[in-house]
N, C-alpha and C. Protein backbone atom coordinates (compact mmCIF):
# COMPACT_ATOMS: atom_id res chain seq x y z
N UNK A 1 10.42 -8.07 0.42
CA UNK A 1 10.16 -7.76 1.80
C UNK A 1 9.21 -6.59 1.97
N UNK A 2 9.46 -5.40 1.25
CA UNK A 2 8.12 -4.51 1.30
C UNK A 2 6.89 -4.95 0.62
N UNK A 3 5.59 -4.34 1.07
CA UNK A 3 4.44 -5.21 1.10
C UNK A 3 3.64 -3.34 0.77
N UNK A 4 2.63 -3.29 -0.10
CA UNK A 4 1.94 -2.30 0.33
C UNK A 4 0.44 -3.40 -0.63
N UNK A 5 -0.15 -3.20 0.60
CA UNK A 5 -1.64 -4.15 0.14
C UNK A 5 -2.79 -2.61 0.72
N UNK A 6 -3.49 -2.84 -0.43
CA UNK A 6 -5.03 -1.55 -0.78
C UNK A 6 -5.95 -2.44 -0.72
N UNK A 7 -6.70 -1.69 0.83
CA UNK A 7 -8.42 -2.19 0.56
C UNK A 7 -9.17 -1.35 0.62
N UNK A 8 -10.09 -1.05 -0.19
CA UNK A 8 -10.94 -0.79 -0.52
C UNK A 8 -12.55 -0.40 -0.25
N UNK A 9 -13.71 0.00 -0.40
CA UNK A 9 -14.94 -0.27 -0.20
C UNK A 9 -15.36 -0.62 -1.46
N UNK A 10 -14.91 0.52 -3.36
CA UNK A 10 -15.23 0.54 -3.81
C UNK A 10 -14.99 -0.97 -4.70
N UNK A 11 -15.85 -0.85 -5.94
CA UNK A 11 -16.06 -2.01 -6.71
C UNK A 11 -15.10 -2.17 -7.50
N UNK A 12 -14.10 -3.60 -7.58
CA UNK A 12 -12.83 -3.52 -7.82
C UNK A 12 -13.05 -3.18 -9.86
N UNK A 13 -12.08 -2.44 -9.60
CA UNK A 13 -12.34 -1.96 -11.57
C UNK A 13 -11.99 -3.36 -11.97
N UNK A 14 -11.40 -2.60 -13.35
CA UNK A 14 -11.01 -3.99 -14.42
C UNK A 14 -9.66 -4.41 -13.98
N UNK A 15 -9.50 -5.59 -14.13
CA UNK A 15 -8.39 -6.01 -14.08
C UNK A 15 -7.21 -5.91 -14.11
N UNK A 16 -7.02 -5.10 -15.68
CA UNK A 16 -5.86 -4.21 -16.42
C UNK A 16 -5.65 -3.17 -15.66
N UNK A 17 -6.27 -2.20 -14.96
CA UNK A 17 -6.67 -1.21 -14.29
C UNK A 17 -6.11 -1.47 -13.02
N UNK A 18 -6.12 -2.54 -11.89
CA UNK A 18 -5.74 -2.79 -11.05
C UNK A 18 -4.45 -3.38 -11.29
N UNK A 19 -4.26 -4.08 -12.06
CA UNK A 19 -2.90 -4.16 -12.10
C UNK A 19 -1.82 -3.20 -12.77
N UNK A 20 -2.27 -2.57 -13.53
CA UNK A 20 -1.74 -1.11 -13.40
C UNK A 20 -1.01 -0.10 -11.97
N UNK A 21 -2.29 -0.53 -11.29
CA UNK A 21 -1.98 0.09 -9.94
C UNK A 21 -1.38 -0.09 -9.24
N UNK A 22 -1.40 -1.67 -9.44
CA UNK A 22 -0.31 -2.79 -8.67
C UNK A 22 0.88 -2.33 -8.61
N UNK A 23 1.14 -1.67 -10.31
CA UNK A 23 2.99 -2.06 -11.35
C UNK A 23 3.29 -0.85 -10.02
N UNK A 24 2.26 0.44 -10.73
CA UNK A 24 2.71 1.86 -10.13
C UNK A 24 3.05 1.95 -8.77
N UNK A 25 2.42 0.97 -7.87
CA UNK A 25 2.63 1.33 -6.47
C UNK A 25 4.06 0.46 -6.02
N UNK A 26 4.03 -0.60 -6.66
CA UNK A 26 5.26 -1.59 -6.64
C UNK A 26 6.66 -0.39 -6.92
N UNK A 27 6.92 -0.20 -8.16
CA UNK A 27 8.05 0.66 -8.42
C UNK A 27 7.93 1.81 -7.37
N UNK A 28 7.06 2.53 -6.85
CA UNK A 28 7.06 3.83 -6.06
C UNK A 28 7.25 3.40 -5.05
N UNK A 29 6.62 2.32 -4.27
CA UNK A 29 7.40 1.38 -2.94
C UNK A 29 8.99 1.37 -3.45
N UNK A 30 9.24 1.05 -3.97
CA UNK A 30 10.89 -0.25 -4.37
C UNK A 30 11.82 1.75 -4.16
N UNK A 31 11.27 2.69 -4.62
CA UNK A 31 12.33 4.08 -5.12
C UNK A 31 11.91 4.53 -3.47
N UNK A 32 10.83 4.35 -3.11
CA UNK A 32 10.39 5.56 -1.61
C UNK A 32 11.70 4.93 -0.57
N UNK A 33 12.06 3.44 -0.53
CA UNK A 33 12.38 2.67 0.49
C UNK A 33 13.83 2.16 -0.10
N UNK A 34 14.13 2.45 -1.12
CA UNK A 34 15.50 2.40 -1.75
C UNK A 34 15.75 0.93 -1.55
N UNK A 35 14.74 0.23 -1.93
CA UNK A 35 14.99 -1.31 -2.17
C UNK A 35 14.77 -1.79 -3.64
N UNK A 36 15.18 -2.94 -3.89
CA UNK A 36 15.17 -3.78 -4.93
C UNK A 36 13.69 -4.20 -4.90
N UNK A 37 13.20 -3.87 -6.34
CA UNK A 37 11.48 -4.28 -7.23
C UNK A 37 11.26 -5.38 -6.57
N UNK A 38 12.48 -6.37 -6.92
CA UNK A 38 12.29 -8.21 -7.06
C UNK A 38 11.43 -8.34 -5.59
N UNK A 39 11.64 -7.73 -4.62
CA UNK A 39 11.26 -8.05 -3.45
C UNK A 39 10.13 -7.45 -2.73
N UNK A 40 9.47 -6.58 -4.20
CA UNK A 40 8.16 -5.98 -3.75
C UNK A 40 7.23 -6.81 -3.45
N UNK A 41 6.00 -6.75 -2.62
CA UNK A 41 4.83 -7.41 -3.13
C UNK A 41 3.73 -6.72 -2.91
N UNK A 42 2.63 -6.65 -3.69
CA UNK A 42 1.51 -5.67 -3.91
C UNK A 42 0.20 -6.91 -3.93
N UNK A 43 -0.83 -5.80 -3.08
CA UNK A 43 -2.23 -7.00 -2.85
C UNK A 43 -3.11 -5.47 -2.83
N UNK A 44 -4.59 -6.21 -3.54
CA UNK A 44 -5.36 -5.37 -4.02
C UNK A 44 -7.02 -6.43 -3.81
N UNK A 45 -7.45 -5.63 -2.92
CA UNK A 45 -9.11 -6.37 -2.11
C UNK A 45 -10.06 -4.69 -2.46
N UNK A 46 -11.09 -5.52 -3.06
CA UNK A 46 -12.15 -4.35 -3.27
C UNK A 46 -13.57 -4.74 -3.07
N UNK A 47 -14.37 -4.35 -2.88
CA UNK A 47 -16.11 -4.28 -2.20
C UNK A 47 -15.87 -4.75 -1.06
N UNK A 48 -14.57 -3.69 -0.31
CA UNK A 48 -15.07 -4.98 1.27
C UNK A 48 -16.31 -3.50 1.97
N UNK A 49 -17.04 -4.06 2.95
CA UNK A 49 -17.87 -3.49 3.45
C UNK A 49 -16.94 -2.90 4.03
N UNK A 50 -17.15 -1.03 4.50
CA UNK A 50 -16.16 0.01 4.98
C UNK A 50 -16.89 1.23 5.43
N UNK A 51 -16.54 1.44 6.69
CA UNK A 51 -17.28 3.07 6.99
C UNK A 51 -16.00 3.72 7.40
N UNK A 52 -16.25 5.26 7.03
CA UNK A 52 -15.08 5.99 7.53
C UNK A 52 -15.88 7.36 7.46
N UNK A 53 -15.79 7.83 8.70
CA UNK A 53 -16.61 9.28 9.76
C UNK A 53 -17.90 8.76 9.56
N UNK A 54 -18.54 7.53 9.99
CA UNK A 54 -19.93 7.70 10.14
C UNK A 54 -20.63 7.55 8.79
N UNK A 55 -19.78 7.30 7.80
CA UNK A 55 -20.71 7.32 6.60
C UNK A 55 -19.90 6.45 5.22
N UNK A 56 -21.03 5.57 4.47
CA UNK A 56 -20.40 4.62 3.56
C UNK A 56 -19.75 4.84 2.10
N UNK A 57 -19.13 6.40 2.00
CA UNK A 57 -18.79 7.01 0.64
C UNK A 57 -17.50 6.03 0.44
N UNK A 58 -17.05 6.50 -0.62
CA UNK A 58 -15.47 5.60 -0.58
C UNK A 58 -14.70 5.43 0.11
N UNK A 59 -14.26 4.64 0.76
CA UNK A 59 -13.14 4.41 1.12
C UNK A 59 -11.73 3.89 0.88
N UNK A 60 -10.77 4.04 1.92
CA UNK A 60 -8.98 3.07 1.58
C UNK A 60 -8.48 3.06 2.67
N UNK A 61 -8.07 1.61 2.86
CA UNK A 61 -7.04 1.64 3.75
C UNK A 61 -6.16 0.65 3.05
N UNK A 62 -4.23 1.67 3.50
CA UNK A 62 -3.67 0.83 2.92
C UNK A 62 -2.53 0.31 4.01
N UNK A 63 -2.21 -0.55 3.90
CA UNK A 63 -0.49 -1.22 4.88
C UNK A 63 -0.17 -0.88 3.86
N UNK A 64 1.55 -0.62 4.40
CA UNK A 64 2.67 -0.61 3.97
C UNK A 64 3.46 -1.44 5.06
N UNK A 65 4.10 -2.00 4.96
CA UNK A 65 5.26 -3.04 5.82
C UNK A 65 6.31 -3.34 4.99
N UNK A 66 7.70 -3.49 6.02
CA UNK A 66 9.33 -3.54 5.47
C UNK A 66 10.13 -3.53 6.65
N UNK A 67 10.93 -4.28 5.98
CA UNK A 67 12.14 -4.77 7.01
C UNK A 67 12.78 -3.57 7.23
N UNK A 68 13.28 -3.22 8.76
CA UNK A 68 14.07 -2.22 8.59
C UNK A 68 13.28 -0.86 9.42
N UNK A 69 14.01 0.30 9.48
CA UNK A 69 13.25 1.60 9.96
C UNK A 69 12.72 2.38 8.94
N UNK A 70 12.00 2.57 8.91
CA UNK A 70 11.03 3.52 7.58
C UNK A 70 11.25 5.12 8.65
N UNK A 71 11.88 6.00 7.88
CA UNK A 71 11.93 7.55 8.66
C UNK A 71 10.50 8.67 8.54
N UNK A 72 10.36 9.56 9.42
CA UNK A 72 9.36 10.59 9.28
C UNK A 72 9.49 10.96 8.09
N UNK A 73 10.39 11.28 7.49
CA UNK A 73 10.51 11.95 6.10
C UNK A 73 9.92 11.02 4.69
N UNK A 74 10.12 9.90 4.73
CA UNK A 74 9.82 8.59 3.94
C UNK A 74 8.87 8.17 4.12
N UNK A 75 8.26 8.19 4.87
CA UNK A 75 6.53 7.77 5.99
C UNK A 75 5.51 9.12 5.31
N UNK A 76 6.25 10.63 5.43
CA UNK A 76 5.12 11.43 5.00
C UNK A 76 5.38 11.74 3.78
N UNK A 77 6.28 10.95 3.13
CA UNK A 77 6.24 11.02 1.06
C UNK A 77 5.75 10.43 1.02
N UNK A 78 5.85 8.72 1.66
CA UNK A 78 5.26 7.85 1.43
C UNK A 78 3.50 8.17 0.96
N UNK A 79 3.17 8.73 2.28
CA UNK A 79 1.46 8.94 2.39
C UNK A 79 0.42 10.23 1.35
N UNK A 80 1.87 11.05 0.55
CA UNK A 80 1.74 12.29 0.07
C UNK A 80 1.63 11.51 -1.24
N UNK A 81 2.67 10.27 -1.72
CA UNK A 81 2.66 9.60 -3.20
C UNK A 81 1.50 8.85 -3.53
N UNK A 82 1.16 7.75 -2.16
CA UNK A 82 0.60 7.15 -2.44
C UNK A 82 -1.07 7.38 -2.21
N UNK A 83 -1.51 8.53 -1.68
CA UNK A 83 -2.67 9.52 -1.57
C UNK A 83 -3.15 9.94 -3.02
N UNK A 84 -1.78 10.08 -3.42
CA UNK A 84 -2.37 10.86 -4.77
C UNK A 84 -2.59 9.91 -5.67
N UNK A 85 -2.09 8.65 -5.86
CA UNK A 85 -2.19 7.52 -6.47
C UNK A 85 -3.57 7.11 -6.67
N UNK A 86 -3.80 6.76 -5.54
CA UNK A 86 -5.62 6.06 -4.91
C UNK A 86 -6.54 7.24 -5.39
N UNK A 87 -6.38 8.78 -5.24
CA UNK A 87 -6.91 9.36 -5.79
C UNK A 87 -7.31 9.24 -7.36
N UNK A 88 -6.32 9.42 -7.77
CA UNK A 88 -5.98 9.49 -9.69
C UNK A 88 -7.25 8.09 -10.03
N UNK A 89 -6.54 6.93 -9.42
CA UNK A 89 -6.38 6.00 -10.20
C UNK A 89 -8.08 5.41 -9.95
N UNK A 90 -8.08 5.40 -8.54
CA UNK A 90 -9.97 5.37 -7.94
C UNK A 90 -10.45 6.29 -7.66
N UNK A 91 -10.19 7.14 -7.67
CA UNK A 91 -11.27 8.62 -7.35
C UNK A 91 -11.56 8.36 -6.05
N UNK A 92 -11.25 8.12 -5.26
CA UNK A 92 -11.28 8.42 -3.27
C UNK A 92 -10.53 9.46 -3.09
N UNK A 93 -11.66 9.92 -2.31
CA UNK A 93 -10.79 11.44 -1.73
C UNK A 93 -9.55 11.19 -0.63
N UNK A 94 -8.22 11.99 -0.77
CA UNK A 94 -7.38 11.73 -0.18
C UNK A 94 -7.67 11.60 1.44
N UNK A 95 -8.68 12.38 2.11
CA UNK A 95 -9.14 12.73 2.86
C UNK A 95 -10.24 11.23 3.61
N UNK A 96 -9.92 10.31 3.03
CA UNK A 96 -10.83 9.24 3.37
C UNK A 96 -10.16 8.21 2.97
N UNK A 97 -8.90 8.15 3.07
CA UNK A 97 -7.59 7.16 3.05
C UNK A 97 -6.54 7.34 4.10
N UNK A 98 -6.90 5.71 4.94
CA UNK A 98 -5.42 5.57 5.95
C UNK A 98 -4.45 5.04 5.16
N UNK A 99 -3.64 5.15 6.07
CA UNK A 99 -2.20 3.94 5.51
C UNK A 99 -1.30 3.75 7.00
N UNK A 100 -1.32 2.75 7.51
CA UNK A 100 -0.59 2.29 8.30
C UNK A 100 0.90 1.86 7.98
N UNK A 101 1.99 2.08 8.47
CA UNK A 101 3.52 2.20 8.43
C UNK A 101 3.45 1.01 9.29
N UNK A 102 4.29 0.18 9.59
CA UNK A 102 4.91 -0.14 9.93
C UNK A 102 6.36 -1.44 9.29
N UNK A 103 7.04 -1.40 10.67
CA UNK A 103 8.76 -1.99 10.19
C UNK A 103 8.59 -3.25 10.85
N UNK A 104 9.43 -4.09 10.23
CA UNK A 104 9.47 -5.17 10.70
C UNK A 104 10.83 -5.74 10.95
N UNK A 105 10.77 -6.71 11.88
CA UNK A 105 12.55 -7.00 11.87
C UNK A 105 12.57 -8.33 11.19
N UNK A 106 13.64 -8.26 10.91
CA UNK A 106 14.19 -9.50 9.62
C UNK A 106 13.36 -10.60 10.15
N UNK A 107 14.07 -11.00 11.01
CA UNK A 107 13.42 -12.35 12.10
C UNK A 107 11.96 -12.95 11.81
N UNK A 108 11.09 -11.97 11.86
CA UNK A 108 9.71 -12.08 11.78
C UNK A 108 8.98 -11.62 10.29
N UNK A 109 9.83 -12.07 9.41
CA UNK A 109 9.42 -12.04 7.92
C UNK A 109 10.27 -12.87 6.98
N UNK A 110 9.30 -13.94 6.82
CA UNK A 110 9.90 -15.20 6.07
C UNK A 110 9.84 -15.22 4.68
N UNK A 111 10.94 -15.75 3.55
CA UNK A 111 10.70 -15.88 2.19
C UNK A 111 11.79 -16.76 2.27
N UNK A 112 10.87 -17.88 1.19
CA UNK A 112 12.09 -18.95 0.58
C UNK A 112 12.59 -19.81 1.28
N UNK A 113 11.54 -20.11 2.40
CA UNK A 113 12.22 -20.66 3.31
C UNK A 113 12.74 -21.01 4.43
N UNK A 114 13.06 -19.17 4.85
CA UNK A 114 14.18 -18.99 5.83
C UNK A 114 13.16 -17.51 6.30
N UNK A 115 14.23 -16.75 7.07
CA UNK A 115 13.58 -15.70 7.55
C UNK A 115 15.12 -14.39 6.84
N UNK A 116 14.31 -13.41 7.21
CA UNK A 116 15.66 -12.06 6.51
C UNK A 116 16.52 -11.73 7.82
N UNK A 117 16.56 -12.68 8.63
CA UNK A 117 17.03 -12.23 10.00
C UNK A 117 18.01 -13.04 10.33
């Protein structure tokens, strides 16, 4: 049910490399939100065309989405973990990365079938 999908401007690295990023952001989602791995899912888009203040240096924007209320406190670890992540791992300045929060209710998020609602 949690979702954190990274896009990008820059040129998507290697493979191994992104999925690396994938594992790391998956487990740090599953501990930030005190949910179960099995139900992570991680998405990773790179060279999309991107401006951020007027100018085409690197960019990120990331969702995060999950069933449930995500708190102020969990929302600004969230953006403090996963800042430093995108940093390390792509070299974008923290400073030129969104991340949008939001919750979703069971109802309106389907797996397997059915909905979590």
């Amino acid at each position: 049910m949690p979702l954190i999908k990274v896009q990008t401007s820059i040129a998507p690295p290697e493979t191994s490399q992104i999925q690396d990023l994938l594992k790391t952001l998956s487990s740090q989602l599953a501990k930030q939100l005190g949910k179960p791995e099995s139900y992570v899912m991680t998405a990773f888009e790179g060279g999309i065309p991107m401006s951020f203040a007027g100018t085409f240096d690197p960019v990120c924007y990331i969702e995060i989405k999950s069933i449930g209320n995500m708190t102020p406190t969990q929302t600004k670890a969230m953006s403090q973990a996963f800042c430093q992540q995108i940093n390390e791992k792509l070299g974008i300045e923290k400073n030129r990365i969104y991340i949008e929060f939001a919750d979703a209710k069971g109802t309106m998020w389907g797996w397997n079938g059915s909905t979590f609602g």
